[in-house]
N, C-alpha and C. Protein backbone atom coordinates (compact mmCIF):
# COMPACT_ATOMS: atom_id res chain seq x y z
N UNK A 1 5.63 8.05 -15.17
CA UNK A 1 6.05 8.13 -13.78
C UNK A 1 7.48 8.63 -13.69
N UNK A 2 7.62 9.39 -13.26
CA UNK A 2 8.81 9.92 -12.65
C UNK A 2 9.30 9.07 -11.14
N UNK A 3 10.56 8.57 -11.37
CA UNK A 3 11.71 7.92 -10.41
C UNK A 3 12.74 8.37 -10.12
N UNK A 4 13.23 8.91 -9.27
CA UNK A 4 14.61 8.97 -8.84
C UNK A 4 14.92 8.78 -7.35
N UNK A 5 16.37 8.25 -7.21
CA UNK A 5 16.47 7.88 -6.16
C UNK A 5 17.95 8.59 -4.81
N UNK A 6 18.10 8.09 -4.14
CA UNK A 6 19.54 8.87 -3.85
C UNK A 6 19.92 8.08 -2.79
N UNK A 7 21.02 8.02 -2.13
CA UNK A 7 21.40 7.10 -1.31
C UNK A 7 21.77 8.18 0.14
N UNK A 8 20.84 7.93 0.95
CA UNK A 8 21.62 9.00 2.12
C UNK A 8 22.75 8.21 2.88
N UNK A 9 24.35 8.66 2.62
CA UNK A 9 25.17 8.10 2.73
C UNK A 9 25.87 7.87 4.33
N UNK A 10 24.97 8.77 5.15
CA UNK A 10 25.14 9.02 6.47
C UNK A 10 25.04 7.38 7.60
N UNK A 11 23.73 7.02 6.71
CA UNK A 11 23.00 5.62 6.70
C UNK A 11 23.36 4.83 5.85
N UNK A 12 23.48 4.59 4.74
CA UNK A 12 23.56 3.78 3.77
C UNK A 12 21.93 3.71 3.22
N UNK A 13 21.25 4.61 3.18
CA UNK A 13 19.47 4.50 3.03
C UNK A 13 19.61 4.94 1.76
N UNK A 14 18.80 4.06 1.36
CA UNK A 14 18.12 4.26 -0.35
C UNK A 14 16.68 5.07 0.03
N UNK A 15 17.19 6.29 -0.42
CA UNK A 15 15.66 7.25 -0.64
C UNK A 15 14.99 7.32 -1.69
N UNK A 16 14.12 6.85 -2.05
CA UNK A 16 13.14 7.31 -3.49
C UNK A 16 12.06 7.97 -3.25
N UNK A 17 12.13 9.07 -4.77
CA UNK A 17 10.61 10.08 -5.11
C UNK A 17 10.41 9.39 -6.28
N UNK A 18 9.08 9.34 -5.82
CA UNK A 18 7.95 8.71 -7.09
C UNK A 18 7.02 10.21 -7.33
N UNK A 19 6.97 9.94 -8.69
CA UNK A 19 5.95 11.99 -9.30
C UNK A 19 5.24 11.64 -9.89
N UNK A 20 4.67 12.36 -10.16
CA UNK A 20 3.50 12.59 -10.98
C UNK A 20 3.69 13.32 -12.27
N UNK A 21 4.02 12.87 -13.76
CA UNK A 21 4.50 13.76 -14.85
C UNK A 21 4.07 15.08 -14.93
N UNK A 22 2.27 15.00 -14.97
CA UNK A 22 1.51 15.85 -15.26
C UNK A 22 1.18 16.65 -14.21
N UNK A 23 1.00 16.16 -12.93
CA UNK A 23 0.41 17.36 -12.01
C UNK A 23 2.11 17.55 -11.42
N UNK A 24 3.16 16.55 -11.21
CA UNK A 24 4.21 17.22 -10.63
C UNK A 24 3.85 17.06 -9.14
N UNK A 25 3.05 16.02 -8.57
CA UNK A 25 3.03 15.74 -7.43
C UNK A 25 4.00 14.55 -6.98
N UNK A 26 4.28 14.57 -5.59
CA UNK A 26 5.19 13.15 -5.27
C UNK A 26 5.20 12.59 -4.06
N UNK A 27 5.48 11.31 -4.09
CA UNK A 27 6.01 10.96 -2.12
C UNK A 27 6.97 10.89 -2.45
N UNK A 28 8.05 11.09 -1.23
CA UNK A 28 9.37 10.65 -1.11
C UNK A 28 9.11 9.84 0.06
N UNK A 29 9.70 8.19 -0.49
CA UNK A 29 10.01 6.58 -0.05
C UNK A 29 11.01 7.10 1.43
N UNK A 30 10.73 6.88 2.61
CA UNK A 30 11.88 6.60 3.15
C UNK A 30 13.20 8.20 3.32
N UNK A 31 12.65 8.87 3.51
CA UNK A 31 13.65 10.23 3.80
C UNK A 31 14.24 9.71 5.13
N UNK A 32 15.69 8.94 5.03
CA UNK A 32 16.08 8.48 6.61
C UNK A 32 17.28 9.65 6.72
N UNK A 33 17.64 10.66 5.74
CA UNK A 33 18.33 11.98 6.49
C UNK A 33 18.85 12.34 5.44
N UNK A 34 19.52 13.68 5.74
CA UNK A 34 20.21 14.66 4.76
C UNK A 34 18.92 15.18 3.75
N UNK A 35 17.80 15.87 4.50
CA UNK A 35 16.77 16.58 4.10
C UNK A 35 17.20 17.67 2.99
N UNK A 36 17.83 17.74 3.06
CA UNK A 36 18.50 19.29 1.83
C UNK A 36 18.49 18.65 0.72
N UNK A 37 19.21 17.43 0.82
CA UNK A 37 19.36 16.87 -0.54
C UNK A 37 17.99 16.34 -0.93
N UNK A 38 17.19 15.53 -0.34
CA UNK A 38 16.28 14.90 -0.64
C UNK A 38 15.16 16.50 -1.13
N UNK A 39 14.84 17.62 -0.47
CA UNK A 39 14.19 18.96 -0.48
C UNK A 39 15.00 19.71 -2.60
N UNK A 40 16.51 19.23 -2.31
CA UNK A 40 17.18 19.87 -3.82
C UNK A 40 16.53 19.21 -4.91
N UNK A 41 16.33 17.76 -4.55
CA UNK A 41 16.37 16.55 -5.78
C UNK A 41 14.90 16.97 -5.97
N UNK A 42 13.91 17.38 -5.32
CA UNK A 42 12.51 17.99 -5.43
C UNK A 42 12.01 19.09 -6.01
N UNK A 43 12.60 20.08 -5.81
CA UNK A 43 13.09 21.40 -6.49
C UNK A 43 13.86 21.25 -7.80
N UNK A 44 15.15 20.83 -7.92
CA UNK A 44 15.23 20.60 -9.54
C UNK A 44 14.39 19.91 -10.39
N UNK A 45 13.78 19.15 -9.89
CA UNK A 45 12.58 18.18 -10.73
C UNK A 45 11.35 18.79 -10.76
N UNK A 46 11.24 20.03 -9.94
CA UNK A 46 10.05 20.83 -10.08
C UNK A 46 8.79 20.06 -9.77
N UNK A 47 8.89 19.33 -8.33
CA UNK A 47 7.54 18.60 -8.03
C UNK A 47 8.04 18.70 -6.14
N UNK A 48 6.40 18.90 -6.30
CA UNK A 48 5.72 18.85 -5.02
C UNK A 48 5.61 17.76 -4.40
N UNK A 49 6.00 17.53 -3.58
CA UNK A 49 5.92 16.22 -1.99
C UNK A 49 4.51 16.55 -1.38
N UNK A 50 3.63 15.24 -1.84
CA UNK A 50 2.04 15.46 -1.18
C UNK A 50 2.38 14.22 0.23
N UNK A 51 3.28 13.29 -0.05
CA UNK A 51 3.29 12.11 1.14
C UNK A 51 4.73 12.12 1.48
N UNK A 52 4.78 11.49 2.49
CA UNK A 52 6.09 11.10 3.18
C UNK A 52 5.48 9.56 3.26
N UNK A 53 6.69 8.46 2.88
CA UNK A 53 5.73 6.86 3.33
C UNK A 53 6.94 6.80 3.94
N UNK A 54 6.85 6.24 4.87
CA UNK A 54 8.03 5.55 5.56
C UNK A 54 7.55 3.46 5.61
N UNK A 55 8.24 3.25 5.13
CA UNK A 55 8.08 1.50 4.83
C UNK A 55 8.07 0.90 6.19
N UNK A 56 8.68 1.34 7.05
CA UNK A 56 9.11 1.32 8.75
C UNK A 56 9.15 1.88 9.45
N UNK A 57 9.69 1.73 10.28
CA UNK A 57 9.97 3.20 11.57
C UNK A 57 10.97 2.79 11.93
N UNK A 58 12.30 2.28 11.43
CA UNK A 58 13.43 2.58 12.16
C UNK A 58 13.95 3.46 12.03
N UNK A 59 14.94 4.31 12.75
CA UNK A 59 15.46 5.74 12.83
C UNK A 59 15.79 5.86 11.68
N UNK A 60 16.80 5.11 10.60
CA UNK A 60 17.49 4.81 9.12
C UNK A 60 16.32 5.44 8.24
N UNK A 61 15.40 5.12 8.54
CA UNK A 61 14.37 5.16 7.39
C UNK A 61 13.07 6.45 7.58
N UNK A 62 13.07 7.10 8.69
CA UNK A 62 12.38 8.18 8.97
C UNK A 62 13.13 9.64 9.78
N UNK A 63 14.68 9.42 9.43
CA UNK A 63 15.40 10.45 10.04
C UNK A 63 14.90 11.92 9.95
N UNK A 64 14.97 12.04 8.44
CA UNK A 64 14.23 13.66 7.55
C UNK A 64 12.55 13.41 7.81
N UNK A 65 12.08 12.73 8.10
CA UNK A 65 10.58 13.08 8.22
C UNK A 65 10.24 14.63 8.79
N UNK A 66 10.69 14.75 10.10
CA UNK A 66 10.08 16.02 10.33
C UNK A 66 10.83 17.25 9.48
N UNK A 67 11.98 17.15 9.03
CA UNK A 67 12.55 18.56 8.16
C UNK A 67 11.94 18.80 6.64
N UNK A 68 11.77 17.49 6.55
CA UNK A 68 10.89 17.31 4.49
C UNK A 68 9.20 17.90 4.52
N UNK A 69 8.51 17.18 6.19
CA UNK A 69 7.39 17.60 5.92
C UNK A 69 6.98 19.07 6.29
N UNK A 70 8.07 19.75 7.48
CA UNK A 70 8.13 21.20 7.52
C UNK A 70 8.37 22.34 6.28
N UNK A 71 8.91 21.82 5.67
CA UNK A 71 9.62 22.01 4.11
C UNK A 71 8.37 22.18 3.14
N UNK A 72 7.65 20.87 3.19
CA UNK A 72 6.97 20.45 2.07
C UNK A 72 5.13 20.35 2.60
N UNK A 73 4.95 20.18 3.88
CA UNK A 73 3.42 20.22 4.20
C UNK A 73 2.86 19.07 3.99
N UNK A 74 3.98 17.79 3.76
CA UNK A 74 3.67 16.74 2.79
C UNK A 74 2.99 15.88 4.07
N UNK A 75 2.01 15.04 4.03
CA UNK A 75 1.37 14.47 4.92
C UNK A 75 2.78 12.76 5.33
N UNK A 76 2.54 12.30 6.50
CA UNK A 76 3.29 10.79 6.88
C UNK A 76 2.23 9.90 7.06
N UNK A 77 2.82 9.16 6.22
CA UNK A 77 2.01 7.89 5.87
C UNK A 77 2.54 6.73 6.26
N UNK A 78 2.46 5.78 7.67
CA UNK A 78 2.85 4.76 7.71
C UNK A 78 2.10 3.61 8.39
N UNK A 79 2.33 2.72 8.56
CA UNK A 79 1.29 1.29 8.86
C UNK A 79 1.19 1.73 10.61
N UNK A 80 -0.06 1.20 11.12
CA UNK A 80 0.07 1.62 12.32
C UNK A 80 0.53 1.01 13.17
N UNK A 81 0.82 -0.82 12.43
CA UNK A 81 2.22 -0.99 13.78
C UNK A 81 3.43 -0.64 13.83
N UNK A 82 3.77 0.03 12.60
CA UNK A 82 5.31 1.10 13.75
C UNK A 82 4.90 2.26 13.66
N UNK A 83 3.43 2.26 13.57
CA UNK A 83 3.31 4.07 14.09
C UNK A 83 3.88 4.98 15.40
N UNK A 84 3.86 3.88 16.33
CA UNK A 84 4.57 4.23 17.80
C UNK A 84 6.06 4.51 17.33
N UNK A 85 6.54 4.05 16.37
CA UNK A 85 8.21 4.15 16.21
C UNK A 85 8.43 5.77 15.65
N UNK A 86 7.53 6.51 14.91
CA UNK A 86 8.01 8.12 14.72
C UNK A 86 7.91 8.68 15.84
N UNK A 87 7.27 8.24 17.24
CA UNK A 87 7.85 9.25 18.39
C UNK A 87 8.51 8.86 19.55
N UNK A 88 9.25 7.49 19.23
CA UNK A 88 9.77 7.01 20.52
C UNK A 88 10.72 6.57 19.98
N UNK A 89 12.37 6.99 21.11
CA UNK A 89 13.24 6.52 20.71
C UNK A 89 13.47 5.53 20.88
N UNK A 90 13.36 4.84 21.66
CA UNK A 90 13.61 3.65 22.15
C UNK A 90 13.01 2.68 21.28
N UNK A 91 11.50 3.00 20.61
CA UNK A 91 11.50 2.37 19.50
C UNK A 91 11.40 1.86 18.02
N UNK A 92 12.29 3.54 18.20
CA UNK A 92 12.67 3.63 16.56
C UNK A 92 14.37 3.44 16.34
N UNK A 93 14.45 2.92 17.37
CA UNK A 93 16.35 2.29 17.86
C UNK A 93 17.06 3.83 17.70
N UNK A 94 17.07 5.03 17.30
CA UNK A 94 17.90 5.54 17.15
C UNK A 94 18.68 6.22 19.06
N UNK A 95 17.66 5.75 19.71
CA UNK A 95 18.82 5.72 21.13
C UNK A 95 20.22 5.12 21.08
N UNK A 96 20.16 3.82 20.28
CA UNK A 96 21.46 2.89 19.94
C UNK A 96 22.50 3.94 19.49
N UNK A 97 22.17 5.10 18.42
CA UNK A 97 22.99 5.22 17.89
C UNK A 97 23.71 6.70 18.52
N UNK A 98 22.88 6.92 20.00
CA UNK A 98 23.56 8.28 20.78
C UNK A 98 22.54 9.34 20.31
N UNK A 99 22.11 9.22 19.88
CA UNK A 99 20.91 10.02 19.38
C UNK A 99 19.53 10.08 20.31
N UNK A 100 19.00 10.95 19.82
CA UNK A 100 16.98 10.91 19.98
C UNK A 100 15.74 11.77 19.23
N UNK A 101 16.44 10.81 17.86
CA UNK A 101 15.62 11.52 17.00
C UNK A 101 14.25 11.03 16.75
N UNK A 102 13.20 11.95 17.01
CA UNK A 102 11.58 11.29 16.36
C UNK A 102 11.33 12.17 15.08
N UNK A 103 9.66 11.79 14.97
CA UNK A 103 9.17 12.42 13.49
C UNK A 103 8.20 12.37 14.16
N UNK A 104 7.30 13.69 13.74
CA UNK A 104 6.33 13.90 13.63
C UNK A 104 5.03 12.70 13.61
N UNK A 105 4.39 12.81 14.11
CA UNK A 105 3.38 11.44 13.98
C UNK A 105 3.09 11.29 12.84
N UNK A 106 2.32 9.99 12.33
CA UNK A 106 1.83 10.50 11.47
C UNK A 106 0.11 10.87 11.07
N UNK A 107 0.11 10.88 9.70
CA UNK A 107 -1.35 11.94 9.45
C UNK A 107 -2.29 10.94 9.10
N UNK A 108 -1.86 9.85 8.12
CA UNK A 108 -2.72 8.62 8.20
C UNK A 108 -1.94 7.27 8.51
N UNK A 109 -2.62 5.87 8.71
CA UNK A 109 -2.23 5.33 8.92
C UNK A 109 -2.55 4.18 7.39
N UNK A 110 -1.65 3.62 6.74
CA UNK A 110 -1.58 2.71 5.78
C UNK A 110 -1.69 1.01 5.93
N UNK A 111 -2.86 0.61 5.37
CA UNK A 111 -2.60 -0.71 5.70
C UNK A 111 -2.76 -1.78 4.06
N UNK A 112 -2.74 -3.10 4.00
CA UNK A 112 -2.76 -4.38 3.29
C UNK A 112 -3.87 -3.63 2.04
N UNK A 113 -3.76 -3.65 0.93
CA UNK A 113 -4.40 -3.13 0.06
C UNK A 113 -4.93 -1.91 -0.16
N UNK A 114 -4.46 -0.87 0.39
CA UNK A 114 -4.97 0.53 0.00
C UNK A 114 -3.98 0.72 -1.14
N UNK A 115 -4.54 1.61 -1.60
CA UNK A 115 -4.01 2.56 -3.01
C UNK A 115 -3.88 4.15 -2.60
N UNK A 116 -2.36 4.16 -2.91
CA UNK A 116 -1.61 5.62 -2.63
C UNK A 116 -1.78 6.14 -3.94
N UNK A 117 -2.21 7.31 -4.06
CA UNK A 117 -2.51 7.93 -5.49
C UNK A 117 -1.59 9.32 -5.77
N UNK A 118 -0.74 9.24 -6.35
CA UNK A 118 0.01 10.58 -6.13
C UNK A 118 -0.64 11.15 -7.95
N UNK A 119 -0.70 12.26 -8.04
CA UNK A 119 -1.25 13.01 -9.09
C UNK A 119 -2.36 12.39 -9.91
N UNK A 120 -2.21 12.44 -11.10
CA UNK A 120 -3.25 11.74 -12.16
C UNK A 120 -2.62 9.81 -12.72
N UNK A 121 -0.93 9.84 -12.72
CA UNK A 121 -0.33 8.72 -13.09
C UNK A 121 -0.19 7.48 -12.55
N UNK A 122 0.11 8.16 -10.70
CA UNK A 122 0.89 7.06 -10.46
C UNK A 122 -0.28 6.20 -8.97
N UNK A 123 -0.11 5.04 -9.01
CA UNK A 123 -0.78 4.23 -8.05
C UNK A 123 -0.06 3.50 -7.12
N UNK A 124 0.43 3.97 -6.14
CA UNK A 124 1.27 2.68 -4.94
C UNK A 124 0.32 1.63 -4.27
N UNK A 125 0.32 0.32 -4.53
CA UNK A 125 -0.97 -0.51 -3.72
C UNK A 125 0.43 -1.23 -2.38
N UNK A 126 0.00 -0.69 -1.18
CA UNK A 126 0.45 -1.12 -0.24
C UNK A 126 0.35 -2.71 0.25
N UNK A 127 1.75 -3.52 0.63
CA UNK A 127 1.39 -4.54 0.67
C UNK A 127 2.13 -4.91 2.20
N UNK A 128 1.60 -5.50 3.21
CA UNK A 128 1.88 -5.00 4.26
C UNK A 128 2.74 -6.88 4.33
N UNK A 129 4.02 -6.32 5.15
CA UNK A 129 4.97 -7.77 4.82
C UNK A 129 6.01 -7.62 6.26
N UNK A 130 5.02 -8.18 7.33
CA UNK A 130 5.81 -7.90 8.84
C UNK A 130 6.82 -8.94 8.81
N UNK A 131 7.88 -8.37 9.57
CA UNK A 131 9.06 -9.77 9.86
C UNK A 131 10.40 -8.77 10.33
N UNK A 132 10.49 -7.99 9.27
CA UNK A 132 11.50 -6.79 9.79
C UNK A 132 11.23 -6.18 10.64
N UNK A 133 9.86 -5.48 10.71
CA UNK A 133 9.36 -4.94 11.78
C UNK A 133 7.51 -5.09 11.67
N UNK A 134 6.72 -5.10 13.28
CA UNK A 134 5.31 -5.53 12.98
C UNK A 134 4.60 -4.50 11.82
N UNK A 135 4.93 -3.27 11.41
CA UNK A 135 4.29 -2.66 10.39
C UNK A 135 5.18 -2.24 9.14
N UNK A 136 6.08 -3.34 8.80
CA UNK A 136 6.55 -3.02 7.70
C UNK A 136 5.52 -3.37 6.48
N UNK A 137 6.01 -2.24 5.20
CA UNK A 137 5.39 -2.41 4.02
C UNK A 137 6.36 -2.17 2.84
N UNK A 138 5.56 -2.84 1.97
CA UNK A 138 5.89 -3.07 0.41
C UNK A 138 5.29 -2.00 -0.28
N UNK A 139 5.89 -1.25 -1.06
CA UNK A 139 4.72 -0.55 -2.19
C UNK A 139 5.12 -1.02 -3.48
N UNK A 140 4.32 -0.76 -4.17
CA UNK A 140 4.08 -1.82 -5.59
C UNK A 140 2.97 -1.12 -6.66
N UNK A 141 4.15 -0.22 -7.39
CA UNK A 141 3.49 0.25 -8.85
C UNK A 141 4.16 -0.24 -9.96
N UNK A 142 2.73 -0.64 -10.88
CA UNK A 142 3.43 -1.40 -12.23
C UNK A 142 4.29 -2.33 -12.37
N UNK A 143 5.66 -2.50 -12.74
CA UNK A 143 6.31 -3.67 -12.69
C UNK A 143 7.59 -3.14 -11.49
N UNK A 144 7.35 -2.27 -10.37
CA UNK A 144 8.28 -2.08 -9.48
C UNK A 144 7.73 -2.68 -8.14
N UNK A 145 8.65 -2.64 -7.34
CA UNK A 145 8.14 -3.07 -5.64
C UNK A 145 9.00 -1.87 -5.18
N UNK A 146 8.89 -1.33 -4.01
CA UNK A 146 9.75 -0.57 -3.20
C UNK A 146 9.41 -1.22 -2.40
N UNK A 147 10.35 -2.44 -1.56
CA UNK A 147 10.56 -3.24 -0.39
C UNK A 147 11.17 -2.74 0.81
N UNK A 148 11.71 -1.56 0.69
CA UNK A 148 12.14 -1.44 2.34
C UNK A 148 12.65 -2.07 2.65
N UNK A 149 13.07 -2.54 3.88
CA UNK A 149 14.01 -3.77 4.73
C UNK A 149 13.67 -5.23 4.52
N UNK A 150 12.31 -5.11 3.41
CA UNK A 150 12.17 -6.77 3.48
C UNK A 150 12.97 -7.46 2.84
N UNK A 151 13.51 -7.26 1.57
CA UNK A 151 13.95 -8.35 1.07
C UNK A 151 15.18 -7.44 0.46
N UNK A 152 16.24 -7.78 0.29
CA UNK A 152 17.56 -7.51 -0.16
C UNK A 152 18.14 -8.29 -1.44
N UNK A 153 19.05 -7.87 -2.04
CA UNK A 153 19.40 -8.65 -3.37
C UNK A 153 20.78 -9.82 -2.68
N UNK A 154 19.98 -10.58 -2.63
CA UNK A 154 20.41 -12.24 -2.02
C UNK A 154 20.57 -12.12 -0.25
N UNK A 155 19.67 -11.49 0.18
CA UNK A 155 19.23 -11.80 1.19
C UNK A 155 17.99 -11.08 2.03
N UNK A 156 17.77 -10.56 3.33
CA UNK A 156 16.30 -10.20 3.73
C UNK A 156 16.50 -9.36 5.09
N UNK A 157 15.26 -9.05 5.40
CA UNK A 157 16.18 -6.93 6.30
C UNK A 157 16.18 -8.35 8.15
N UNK A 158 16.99 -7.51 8.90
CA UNK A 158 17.12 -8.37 9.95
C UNK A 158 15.78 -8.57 10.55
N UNK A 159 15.90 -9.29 11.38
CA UNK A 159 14.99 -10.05 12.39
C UNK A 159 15.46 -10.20 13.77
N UNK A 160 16.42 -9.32 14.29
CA UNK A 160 16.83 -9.52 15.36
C UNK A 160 16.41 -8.39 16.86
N UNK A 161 15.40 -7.34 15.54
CA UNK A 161 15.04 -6.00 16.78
C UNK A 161 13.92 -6.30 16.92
N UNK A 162 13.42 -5.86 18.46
CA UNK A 162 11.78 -5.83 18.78
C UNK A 162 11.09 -5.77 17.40
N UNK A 163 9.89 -6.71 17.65
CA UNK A 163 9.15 -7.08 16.75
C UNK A 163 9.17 -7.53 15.33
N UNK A 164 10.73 -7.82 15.42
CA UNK A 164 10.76 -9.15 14.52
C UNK A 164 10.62 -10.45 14.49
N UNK A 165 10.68 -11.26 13.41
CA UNK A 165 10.01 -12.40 12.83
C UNK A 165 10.73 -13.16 12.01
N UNK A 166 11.70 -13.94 11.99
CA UNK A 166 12.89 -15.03 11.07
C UNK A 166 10.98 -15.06 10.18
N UNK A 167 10.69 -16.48 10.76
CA UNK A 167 9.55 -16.59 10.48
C UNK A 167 8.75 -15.85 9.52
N UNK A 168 8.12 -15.48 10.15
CA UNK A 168 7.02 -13.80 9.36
C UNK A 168 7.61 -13.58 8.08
N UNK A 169 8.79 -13.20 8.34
CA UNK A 169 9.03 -12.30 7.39
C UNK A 169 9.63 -13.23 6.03
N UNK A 170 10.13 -14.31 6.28
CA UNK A 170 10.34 -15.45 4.71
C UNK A 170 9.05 -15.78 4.73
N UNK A 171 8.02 -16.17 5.16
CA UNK A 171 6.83 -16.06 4.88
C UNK A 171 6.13 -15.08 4.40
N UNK A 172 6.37 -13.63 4.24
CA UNK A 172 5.56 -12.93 3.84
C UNK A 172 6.24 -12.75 2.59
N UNK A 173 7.41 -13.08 2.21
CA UNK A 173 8.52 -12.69 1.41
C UNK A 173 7.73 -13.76 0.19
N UNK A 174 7.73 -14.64 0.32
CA UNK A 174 7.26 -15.81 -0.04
C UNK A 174 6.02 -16.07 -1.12
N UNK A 175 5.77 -15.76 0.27
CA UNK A 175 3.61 -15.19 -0.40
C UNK A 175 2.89 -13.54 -1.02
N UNK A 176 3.97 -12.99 -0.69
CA UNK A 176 3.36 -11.60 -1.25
C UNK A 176 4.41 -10.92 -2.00
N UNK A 177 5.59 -11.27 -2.38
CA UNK A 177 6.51 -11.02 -3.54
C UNK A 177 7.26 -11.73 -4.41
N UNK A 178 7.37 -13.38 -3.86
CA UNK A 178 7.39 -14.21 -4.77
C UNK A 178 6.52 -14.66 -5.68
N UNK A 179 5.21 -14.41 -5.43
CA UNK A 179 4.19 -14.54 -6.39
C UNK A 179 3.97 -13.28 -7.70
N UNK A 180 5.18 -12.74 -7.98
CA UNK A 180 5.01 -11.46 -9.14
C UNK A 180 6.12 -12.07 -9.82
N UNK A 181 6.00 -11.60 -10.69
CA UNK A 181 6.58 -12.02 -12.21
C UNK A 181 8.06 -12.22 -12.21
N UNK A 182 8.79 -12.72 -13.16
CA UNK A 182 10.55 -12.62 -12.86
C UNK A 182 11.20 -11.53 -13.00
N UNK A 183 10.37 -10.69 -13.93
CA UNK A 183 11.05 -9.30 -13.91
C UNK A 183 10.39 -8.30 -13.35
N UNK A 184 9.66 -8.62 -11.96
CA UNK A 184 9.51 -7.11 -11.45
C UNK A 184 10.65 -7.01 -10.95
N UNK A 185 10.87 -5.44 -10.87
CA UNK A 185 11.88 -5.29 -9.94
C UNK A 185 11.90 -4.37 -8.85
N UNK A 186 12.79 -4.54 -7.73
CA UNK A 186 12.45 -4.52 -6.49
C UNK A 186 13.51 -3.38 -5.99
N UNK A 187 13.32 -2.24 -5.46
CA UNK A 187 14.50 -1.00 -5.30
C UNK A 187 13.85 -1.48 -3.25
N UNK A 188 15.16 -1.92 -2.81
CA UNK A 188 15.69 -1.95 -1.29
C UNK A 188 15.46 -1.02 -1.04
N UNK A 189 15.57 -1.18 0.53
CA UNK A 189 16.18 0.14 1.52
C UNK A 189 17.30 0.24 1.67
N UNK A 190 18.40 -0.82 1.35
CA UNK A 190 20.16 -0.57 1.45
C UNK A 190 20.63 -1.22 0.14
N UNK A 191 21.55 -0.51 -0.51
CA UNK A 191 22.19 -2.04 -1.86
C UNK A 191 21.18 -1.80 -3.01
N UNK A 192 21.84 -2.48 -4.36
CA UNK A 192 21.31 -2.22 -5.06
C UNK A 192 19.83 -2.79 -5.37
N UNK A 193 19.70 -2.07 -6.99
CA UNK A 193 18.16 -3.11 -7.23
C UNK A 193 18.17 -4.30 -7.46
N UNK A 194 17.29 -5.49 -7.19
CA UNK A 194 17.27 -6.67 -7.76
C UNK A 194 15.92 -6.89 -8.57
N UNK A 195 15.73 -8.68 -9.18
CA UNK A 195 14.82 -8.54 -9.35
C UNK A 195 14.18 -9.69 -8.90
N UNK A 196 12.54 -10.01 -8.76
CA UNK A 196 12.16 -11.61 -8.11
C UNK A 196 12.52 -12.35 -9.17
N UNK A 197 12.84 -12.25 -10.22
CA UNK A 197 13.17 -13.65 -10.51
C UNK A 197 14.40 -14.08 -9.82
N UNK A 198 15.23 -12.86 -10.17
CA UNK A 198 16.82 -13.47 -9.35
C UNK A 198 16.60 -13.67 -7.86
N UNK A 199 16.02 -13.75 -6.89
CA UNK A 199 15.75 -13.68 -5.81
C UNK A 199 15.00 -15.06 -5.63
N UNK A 200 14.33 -15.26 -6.48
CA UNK A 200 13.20 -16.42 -5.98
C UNK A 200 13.87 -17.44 -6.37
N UNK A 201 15.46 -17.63 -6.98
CA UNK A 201 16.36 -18.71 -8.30
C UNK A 201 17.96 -18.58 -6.90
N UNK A 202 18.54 -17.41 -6.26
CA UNK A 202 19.33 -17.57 -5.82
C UNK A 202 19.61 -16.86 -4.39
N UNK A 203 18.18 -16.12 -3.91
CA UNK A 203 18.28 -16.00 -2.37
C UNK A 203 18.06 -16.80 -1.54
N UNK A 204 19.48 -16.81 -0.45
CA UNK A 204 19.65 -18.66 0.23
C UNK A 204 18.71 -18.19 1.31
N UNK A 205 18.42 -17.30 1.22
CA UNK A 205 16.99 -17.37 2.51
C UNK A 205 15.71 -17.97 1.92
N UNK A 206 15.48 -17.90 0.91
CA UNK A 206 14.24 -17.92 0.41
C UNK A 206 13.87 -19.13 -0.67
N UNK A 207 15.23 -20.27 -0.40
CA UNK A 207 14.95 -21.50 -0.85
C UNK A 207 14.77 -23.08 -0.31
């Protein structure tokens, strides 16, 4: 499996491409902006973008959607309760920020146990973990998670915008990523990587 990641610094957004060795296929995690770079880091690695996943729909996290998939033809893949968030500003918050940026709808909708298959290698099994927002998701290949806004290294993504969940979301945190091993490890949407063991031993949310 091919990993790399980049930080769009505009946001503070952790972007990751997951590839495919052999066919050289990929999604890119979360394109929340500065499409050139995320389009360069694709091109030097000599792989093709078949998905766009967006973990959410807040503006942070689906900024480049429509410039990556114009670029790339690459299909958007996100849960269908923030599917409404790639075409409305109001509720993909980026009105807050003076803006009115959308994305493209998307092409399918992802839910609680499907399997994202990018080339011959790699397998994302979607794990759907609302609290940040009603269609946030987890993806989870091998001993990694890509968590998105759920869970942070010693703490967890807010709960204070439409359709969040204090609640929900240490509950889903709980039951669907505290139950994996001490050393998976977990690449955010902001901040560095952690891992559940350190998380499940010293995040004060989650004890």
């Amino acid at each position: 499996m091919i990993l790399k990641g980049l930080e769009i610094s505009s946001m503070g957004v952790n972007c990751y491409i997951v590839g495919c060795e052999e066919t050289r296929e990929a999604a890119v995690i979360d394109p929340g902006g500065n499409a050139r770079a995320i389009l360069n880091l694709l091109e030097k690695e000599n792989l093709t973008a078949v998905y766009i996943i967006n973990t959410h729909g807040h503006i942070d996290h689906i900024g480049a959607n429509a410039e990556v998939k114009e670029a790339t033809g690459a299909k958007i893949l996100i849960h269908e309760g923030d599917g409404n968030m790639l075409v409305n500003t109001m509720s993909n918050l980026s009105f807050l920020m003076g803006s009115r940026v959308t994305s493209p709808p998307a092409d399918e909708f992802i839910k609680e146990g499907d399997i994202i298959k990018i080339g011959n290698t790699v397998e994302l099994e979607v794990i759907h973990t609302p609290g940040h927002s009603a269609g946030g998701v987890c993806l989870k290949t091998g001993n990694i998670i890509f968590v998105g806004d759920t869970l942070f290294q010693g703490s967890i993504g807010r709960t204070d915008f439409p359709g969040g969940s204090y609640k929900q979301l240490v509950t889903n945190i709980k039951e669907k990523l505290l139950c994996y091993d001490d050393d998976v490890v977990c690449y955010p949407g902001h901040g560095p990587a952690t891992l559940i063991g350190f998380e499940r031993k010293n995040n004060p949310f989650l004890q």
